[in-house]
Protein backbone atom coordinates (compact mmCIF):
# COMPACT_ATOMS: atom_id res chain seq x y z
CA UNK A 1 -3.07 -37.90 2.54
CA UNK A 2 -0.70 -40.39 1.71
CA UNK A 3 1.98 -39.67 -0.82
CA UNK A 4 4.25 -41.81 -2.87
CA UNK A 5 7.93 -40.11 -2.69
CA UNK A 6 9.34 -39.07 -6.30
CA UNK A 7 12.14 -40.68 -5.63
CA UNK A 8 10.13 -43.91 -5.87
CA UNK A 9 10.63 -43.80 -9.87
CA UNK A 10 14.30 -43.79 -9.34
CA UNK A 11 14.92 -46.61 -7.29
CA UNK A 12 15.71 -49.79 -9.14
CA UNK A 13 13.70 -52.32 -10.66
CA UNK A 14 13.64 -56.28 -9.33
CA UNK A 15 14.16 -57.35 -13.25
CA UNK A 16 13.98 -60.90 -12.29
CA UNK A 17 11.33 -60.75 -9.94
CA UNK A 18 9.34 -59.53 -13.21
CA UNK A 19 10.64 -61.83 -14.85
CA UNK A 20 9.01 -64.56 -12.60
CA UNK A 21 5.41 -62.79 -12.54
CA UNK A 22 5.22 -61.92 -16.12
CA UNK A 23 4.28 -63.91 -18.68
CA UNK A 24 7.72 -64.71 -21.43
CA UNK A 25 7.49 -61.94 -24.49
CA UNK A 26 6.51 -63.84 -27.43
CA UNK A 27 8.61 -62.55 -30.69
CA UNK A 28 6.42 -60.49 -32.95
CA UNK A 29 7.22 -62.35 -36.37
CA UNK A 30 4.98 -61.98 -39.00
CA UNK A 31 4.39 -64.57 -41.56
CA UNK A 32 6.01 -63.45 -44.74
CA UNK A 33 2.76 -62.68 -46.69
CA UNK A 34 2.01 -60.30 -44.26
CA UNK A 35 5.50 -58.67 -44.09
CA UNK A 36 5.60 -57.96 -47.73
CA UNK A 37 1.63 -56.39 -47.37
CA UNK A 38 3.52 -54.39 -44.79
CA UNK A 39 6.35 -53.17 -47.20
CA UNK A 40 3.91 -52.58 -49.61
CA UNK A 41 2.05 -50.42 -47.54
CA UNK A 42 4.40 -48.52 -46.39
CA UNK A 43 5.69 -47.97 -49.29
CA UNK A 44 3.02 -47.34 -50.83
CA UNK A 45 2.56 -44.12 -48.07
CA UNK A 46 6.22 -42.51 -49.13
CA UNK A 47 4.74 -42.44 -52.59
CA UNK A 48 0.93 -41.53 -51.83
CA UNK A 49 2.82 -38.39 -49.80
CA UNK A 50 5.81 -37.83 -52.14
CA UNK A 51 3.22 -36.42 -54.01
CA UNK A 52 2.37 -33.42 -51.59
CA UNK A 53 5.87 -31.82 -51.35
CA UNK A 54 7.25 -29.32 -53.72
CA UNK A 55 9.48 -30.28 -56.79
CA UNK A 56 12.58 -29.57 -55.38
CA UNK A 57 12.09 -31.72 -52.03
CA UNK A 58 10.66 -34.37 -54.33
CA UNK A 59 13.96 -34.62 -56.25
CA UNK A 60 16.11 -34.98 -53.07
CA UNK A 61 14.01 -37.75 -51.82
CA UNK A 62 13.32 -40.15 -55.31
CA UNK A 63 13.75 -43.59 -54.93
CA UNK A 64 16.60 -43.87 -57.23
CA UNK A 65 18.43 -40.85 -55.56
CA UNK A 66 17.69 -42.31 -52.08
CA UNK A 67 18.86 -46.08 -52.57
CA UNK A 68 22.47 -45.03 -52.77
CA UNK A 69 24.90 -48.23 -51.31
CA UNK A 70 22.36 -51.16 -50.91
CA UNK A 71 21.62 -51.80 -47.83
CA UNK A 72 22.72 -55.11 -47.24
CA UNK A 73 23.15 -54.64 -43.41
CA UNK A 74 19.46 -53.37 -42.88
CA UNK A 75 17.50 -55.80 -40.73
CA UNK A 76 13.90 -56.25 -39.44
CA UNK A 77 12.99 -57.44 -36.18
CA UNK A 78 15.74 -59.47 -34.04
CA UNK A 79 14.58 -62.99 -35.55
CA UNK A 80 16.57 -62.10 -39.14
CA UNK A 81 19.24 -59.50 -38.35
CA UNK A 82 21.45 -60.21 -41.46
CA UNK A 83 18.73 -60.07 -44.66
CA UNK A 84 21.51 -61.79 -47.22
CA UNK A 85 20.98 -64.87 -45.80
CA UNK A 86 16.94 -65.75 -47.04
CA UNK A 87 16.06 -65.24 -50.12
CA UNK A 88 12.67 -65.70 -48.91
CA UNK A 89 12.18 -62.84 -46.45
CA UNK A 90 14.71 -60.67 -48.55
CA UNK A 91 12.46 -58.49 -50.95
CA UNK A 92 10.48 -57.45 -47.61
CA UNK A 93 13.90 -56.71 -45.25
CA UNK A 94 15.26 -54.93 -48.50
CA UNK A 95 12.34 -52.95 -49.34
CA UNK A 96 11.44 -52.19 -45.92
CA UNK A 97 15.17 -50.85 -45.75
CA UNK A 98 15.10 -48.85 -48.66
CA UNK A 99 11.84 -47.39 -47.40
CA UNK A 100 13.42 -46.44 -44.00
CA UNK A 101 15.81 -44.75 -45.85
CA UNK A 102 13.13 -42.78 -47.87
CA UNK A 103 11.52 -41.44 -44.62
CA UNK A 104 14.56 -40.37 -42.84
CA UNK A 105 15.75 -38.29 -46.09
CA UNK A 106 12.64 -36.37 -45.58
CA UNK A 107 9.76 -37.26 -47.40
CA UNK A 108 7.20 -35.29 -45.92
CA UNK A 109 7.67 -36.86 -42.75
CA UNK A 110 4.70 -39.52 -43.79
CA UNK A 111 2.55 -36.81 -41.92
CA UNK A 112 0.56 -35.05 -44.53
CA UNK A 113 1.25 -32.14 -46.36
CA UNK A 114 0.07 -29.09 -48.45
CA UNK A 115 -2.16 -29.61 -51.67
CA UNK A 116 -0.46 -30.24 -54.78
CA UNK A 117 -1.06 -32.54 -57.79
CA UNK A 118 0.97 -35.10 -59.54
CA UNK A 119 2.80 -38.52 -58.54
CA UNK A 120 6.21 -40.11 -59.26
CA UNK A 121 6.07 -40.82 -63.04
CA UNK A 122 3.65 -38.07 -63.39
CA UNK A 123 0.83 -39.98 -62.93
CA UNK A 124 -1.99 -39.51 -60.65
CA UNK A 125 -2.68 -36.78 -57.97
CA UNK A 126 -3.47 -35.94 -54.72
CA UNK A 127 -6.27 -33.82 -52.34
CA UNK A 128 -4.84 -32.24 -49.42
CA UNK A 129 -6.01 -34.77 -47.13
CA UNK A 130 -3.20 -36.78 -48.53
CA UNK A 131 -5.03 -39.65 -49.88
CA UNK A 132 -3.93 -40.62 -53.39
CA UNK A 133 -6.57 -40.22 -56.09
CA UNK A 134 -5.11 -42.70 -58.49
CA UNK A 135 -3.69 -46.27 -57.24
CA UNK A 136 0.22 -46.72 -57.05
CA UNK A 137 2.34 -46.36 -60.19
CA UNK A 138 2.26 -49.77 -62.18
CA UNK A 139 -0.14 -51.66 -59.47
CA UNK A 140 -3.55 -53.19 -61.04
CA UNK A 141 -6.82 -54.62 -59.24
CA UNK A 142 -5.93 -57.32 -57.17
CA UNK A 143 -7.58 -60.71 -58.90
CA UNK A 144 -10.93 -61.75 -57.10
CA UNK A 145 -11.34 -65.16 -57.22
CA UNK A 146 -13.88 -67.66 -55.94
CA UNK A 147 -12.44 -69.77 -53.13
CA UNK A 148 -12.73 -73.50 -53.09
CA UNK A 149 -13.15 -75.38 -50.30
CA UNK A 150 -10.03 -77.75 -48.81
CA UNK A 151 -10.09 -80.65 -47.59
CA UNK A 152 -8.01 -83.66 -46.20
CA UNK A 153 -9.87 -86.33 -48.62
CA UNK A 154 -6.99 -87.10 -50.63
CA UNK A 155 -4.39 -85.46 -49.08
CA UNK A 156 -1.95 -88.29 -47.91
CA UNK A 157 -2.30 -89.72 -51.43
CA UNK A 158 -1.28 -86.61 -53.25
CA UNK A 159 1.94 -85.96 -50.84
CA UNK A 160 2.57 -89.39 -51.34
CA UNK A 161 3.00 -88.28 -55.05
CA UNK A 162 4.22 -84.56 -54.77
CA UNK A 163 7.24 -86.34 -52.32
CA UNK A 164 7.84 -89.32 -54.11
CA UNK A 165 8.57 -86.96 -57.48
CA UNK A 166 10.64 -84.66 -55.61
CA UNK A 167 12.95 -87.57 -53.88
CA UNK A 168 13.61 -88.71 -57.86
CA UNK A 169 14.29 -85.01 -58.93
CA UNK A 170 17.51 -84.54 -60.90
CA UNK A 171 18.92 -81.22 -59.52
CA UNK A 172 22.32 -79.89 -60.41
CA UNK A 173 24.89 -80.10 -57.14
CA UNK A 174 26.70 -76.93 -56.86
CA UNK A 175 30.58 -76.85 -56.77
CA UNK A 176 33.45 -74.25 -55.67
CA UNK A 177 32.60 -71.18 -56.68
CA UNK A 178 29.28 -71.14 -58.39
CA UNK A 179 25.87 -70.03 -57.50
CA UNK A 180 22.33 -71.33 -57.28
CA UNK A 181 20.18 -69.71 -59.29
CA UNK A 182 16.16 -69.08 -59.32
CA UNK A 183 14.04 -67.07 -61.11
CA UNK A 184 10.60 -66.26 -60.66
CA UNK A 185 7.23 -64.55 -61.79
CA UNK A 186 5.56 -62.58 -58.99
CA UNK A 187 3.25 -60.06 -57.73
CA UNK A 188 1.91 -59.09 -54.32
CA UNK A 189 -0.51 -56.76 -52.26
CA UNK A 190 -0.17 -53.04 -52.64
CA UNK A 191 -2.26 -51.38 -49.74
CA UNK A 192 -3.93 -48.15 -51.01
CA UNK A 193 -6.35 -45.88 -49.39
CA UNK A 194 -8.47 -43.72 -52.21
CA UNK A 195 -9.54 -40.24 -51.78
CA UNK A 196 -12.55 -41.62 -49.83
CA UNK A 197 -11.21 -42.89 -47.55
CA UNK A 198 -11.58 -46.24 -48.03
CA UNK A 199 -9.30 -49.35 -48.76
CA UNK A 200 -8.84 -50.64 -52.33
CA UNK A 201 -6.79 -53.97 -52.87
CA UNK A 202 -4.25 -53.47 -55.85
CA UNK A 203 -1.04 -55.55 -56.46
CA UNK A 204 2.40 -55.54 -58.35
CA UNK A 205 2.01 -56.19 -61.93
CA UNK A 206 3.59 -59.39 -61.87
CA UNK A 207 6.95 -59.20 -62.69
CA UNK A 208 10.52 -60.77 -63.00
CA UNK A 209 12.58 -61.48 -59.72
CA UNK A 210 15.88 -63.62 -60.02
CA UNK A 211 18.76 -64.66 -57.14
CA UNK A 212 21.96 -66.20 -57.05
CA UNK A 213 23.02 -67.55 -53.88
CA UNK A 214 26.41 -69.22 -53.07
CA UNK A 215 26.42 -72.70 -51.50
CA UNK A 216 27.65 -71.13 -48.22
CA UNK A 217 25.19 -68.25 -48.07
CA UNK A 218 28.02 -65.72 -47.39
CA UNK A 219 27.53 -64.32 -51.26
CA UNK A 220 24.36 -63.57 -53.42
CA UNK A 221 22.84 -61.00 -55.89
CA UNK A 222 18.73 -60.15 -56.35
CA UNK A 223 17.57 -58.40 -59.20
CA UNK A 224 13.95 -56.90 -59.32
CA UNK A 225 14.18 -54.20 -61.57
CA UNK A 226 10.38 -53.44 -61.17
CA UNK A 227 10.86 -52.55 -57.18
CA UNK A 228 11.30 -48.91 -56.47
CA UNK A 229 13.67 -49.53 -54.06
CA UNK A 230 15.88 -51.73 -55.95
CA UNK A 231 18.43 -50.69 -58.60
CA UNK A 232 17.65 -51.88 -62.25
CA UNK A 233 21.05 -53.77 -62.01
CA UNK A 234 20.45 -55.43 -58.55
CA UNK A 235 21.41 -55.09 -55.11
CA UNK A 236 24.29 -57.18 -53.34
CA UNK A 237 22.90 -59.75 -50.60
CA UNK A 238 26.48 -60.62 -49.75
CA UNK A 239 27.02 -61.49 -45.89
CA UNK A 240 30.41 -60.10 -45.31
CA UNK A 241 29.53 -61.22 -41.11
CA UNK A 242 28.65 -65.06 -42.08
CA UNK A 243 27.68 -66.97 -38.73
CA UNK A 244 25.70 -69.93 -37.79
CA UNK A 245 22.75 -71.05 -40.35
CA UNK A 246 19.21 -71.80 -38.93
CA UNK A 247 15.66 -72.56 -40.35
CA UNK A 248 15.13 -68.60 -40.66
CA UNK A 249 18.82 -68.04 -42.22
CA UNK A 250 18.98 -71.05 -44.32
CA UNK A 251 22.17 -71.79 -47.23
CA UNK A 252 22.24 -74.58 -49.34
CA UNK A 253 25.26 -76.46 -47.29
CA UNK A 254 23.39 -76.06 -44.13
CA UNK A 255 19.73 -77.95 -46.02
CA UNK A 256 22.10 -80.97 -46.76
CA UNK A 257 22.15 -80.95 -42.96
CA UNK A 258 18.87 -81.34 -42.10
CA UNK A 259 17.14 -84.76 -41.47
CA UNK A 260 15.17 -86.20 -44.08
CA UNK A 261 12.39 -88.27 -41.79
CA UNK A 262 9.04 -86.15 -41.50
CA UNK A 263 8.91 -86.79 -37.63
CA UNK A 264 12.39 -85.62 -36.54
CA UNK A 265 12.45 -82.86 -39.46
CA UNK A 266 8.88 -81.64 -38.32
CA UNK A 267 10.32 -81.48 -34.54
CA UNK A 268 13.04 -78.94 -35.37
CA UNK A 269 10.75 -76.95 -37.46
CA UNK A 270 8.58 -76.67 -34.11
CA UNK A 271 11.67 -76.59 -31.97
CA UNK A 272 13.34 -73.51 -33.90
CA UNK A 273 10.17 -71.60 -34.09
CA UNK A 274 8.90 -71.72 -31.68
CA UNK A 275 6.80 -68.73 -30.12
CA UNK A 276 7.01 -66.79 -33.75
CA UNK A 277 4.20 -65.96 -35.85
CA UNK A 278 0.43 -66.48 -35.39
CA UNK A 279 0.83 -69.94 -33.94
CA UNK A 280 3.25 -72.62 -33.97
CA UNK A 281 1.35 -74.94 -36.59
CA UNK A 282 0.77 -71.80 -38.93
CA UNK A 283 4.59 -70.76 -38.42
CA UNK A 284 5.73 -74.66 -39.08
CA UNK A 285 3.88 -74.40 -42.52
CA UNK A 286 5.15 -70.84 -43.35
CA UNK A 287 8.88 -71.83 -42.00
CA UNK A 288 8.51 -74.82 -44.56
CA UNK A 289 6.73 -72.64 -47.51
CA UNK A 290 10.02 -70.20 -47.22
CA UNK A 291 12.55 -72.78 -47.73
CA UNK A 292 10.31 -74.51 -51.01
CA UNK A 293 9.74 -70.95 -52.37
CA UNK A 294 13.01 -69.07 -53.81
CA UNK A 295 15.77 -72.11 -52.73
CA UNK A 296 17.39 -75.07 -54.44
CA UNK A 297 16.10 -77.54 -52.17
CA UNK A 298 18.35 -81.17 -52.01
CA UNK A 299 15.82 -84.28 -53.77
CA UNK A 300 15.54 -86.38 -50.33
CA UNK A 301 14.74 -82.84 -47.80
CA UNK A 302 12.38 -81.72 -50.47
CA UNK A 303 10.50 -84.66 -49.97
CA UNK A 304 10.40 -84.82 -46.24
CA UNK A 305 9.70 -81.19 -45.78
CA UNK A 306 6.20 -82.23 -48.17
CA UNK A 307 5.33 -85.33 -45.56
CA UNK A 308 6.18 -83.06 -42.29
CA UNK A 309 3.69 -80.28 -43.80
CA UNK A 310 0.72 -82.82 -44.21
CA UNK A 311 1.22 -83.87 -40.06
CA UNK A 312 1.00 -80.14 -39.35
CA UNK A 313 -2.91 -79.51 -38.26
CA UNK A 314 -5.01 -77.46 -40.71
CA UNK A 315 -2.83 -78.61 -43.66
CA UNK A 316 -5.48 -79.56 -46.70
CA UNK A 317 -5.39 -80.37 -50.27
CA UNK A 318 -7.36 -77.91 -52.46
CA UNK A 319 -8.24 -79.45 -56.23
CA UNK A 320 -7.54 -76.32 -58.41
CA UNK A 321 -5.19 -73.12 -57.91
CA UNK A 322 -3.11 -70.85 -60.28
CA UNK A 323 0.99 -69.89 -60.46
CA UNK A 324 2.05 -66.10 -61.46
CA UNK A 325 2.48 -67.65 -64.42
CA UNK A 326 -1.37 -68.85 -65.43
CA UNK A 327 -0.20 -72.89 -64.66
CA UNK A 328 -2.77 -74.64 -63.00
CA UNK A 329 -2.26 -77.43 -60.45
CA UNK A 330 -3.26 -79.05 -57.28
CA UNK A 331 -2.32 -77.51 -54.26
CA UNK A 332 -1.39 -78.03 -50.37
CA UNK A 333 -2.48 -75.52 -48.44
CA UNK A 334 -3.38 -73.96 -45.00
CA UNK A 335 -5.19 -70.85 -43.82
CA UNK A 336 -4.03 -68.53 -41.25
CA UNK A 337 -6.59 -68.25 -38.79
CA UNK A 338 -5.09 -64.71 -37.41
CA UNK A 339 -6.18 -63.06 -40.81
CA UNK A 340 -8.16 -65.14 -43.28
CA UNK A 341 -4.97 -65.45 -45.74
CA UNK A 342 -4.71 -68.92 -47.15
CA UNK A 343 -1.55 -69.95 -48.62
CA UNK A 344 -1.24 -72.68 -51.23
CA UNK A 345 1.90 -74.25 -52.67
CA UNK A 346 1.12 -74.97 -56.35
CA UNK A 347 2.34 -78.58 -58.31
CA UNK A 348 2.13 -79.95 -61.45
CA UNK A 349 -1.44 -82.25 -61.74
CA UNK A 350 0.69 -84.77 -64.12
CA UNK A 351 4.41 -84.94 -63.00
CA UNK A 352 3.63 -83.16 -59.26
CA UNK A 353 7.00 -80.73 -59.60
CA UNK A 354 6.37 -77.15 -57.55
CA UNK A 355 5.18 -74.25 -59.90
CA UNK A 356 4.58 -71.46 -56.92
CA UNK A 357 2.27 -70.37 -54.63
CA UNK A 358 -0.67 -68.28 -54.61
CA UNK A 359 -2.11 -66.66 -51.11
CA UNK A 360 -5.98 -65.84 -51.06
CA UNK A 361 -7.97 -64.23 -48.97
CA UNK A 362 -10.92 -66.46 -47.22
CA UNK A 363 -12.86 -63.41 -45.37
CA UNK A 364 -13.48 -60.33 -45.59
CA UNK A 365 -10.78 -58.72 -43.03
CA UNK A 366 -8.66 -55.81 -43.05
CA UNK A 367 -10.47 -54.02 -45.60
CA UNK A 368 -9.83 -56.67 -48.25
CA UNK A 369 -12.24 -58.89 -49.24
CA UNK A 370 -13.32 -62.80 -49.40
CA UNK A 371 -11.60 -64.00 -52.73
CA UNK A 372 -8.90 -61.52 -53.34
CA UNK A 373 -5.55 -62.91 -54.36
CA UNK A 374 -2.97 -61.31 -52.20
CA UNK A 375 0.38 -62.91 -53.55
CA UNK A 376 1.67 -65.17 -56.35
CA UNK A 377 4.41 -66.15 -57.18
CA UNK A 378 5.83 -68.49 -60.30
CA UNK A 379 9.32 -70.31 -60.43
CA UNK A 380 10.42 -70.38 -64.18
CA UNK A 381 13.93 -71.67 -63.74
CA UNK A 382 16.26 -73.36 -61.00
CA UNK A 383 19.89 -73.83 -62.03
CA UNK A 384 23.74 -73.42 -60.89
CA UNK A 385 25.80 -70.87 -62.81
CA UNK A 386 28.92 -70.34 -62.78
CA UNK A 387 28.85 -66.21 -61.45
CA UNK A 388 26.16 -63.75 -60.15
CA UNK A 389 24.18 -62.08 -62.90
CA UNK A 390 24.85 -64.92 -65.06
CA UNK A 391 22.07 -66.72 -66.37
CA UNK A 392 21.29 -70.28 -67.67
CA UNK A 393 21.57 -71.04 -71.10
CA UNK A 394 18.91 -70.35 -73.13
CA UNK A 395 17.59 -66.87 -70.84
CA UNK A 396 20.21 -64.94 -72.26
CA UNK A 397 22.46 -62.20 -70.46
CA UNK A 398 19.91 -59.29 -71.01
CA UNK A 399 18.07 -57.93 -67.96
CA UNK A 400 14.46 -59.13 -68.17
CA UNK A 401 11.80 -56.57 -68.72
CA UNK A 402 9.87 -55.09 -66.05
C-alpha cells in the first residue's frame, strides 16, 4: 500500500502555479436590492430570536443599547470598505453593521433557543422552534402587483426626453462648506419565516430617510429614525480616512469628473465593474441606478448616465409604475436574470424629472412570488444647506415622523 507522507500537508503551496490553472475569483457583489433583502433578513433573525431569551439578556442586547458609537468604520465585502462614502449602499453597510454588533453582544447566538413569548415592543410571540408567530415589528404585506410587460418600442424616444430634461435641470452648485441634501420616502423587503415554516414577503412601512453629504465626500449625516439600528437623531457617515473616489465610492466633486458622452461614460461603467454582480450588463445598470438614486447628480452627467443605460442590453421602457410616494410615471427598467427582480427608475409622464424607483418581482423565486414589490423608494426633496441636520426651507427643523 502506498501512502502519502503527513508531512505532505506541510510543504508549501506553488501559489502562482494555481494561479495559472485556476480560473480568476470573481468578487461576490450583490446588487443593492439584494443587499438590503439581506440586511433585512438578518435582521429580521436577531429580532425573530431576541424573542426566545430571558428578560434580562434581552435588555443587554436591545437595539438601542447595542448601537452605542455608530459604526462608521464597519464595511461589507472588500468592493466598499469605507460605507460614508455611498449614500446608496449605506443603509445596507450600516444596518448590516449594527446587526453584527447585535450578534456578537449575544443575542441568542441566532441558534435557537428555549420557549418563551413576546417580541421587542411587546408584540408578537414565538414557538420554541424559533419561528416568529407574528411578522416583524412595524413591517406590512409586501404590495402584489400585476407586472407589465417591457419593451424597447419607444424607448430611445423617451430617453431622448428623460435626458434632454435632465441636461436643462436647474440644480443648486454647492459651495465651501455646505452639504447636499436628499430626502426620500422608502420601504423595502423584510424576509420572515412564520411558524410554519414557510416564507411570507413583508416590507418596511415606508418611511422617511434623509442625507447630507459634503461636496468632497469626507463628511455626511443619515437619519432614518424608523431603522432599528439607527439612532432617532442619526448616525455620522463622516470619512475621517478620505482616499481616491470611484463609481462604487462616488462624491459630488468626483461626478463633475466623469465624461458626459454615453459611449466613453458607458465604457468606464463596464471598465470599473467589472466581474461584480450577476453580470456585467445587470451591474452597469445597477452601478448607474446607485448614483441617480440618493445623489445630487450634475445636469449634463445626469443626462448621459440616462443614454449609456438605454445601450446596456435588456434595458426596456415599461408604460406605468409607482414611487414610495403613490406618483405614477413611465419607467426604464431592466430585470435581473439571476433572481427575477426587476428594477425600474420612475419619471415624471409630463416634465420626465426622476421620482424613484420601484423593484418587482417577475417570478416566483426565493419564496416570494410573481408580482411582489420588493423595494420603493420616493425622492421628495434635493437641495444644498448650509450644515448637517439642517433642512430646506419650508421642511422645517423637526425630525420627521417615523
Amino acid at each position: 500500500m502506498i501512502r502519502t507522507p503527513r508531512r505532505r500537508r506541510e510543504e508549501p503551496l506553488d501559489h502562482a502555479e494555481l494561479a495559472r490553472l485556476l480560473p480568476a475569483p470573481g468578487d461576490p457583489e450583490l446588487s443593492s436590492d439584494r443587499l438590503n433583502g439581506l440586511e433585512e433578513h438578518l435582521m429580521t433573525e436577531i429580532r425573530n430570536r431576541t424573542s426566545d431569551t430571558s428578560p434580562g439578556t434581552a435588555s443587554d442586547t436591545s437595539p438601542g443599547a447595542s448601537t452605542g458609537a455608530p459604526p462608521a468604520g464597519a464595511h461589507a465585502g472588500d468592493r466598499a470598505p469605507r460605507p460614508a462614502r455611498r449614500p446608496g449602499r449605506r443603509p445596507v453597510l450600516v444596518g448590516a453593521a449594527a446587526a453584527l454588533v447585535l450578534a456578537a453582544a449575544g443575542v441568542a447566538g441566532l441558534a435557537g433557543g428555549s420557549g418563551g413569548s413576546g417580541g421587542p415592543g411587546g408584540s408578537g410571540g414565538s414557538e420554541s422552534s424559533g419561528r416568529a408567530v407574528a411578522p416583524p415589528a412595524g413591517a406590512v404585506p409586501a404590495p402584489v402587483v400585476q407586472v407589465v410587460r417591457g419593451s424597447t418600442a419607444g424607448l430611445a424616444g423617451a430617453v431622448a426626453d428623460i435626458s434632454g430634461a435632465a441636461a436643462r435641470a436647474e440644480l443648486p452648485e454647492p459651495g465651501p462648506g455646505q452639504f447636499l441634501y436628499v430626502r426620500s420616502e422608502v420601504s423595502w423587503l423584510v424576509s420572515w419565516e412564520g411558524a410554519d415554516g414557510k416564507n411570507r414577503s413583508y416590507v418596511d412601512k415606508i418611511h422617511p430617510r434623509e442625507v447630507w453629504m459634503s461636496p468632497d465626500g469626507d463628511k455626511g449625516w443619515l437619519m432614518e429614525p424608523y431603522k432599528e439600528a439607527i439612532d432617532r437623531d442619526g448616525i455620522t457617515l463622516d470619512d475621517p480616512e478620505g482616499g481616491d473616489r470611484t463609481l462604487n465610492s462616488p462624491s459630488y466633486d468626483y461626478l463633475r469628473t466623469l465624461p458626459t458622452d454615453p459611449g466613453p461614460l458607458l465604457k468606464k461603467i463596464y471598465d470599473e465593474t467589472g466581474g461584480m454582480g450577476n453580470g456585467p450588463d445587470q451591474q452597469a445598470f445597477s452601478t448607474i441606478g446607485d448614483l441617480l438614486r440618493e445623489q445630487v447628480v450634475p445636469p449634463k452627467l445626469a443626462a448621459g448616465l440616462y443614454r449609456a443605460a438605454a445601450r446596456i442590453p435588456g434595458v426596456v421602457l415599461v408604460d406605468d409604475s409607482v414611487d414610495a410616494a403613490g406618483r405614477h410615471g413611465v419607467a426604464i427598467a431592466r430585470t435581473d436574470e439571476a433572481d427575477g427582480a426587476r428594477t425600474e427608475w420612475i419619471f415624471d409622464r409630463e416634465t420626465y424629472t426622476y421620482l424613484g424607483e420601484r423593484t418587482v418581482q417577475t417570478r416566483d423565486a426565493e419564496g416570494i412570488e410573481a408580482g411582489t414589490v420588493r423595494g420603493r423608494t420616493a425622492v421628495t426633496d434635493r437641495a444644498v444647506v448650509d450644515a448637517v441636520k439642517q433642512r430646506p426651507a419650508g421642511l422645517g427643523d423637526a425630525p420627521p415622523s417615523a
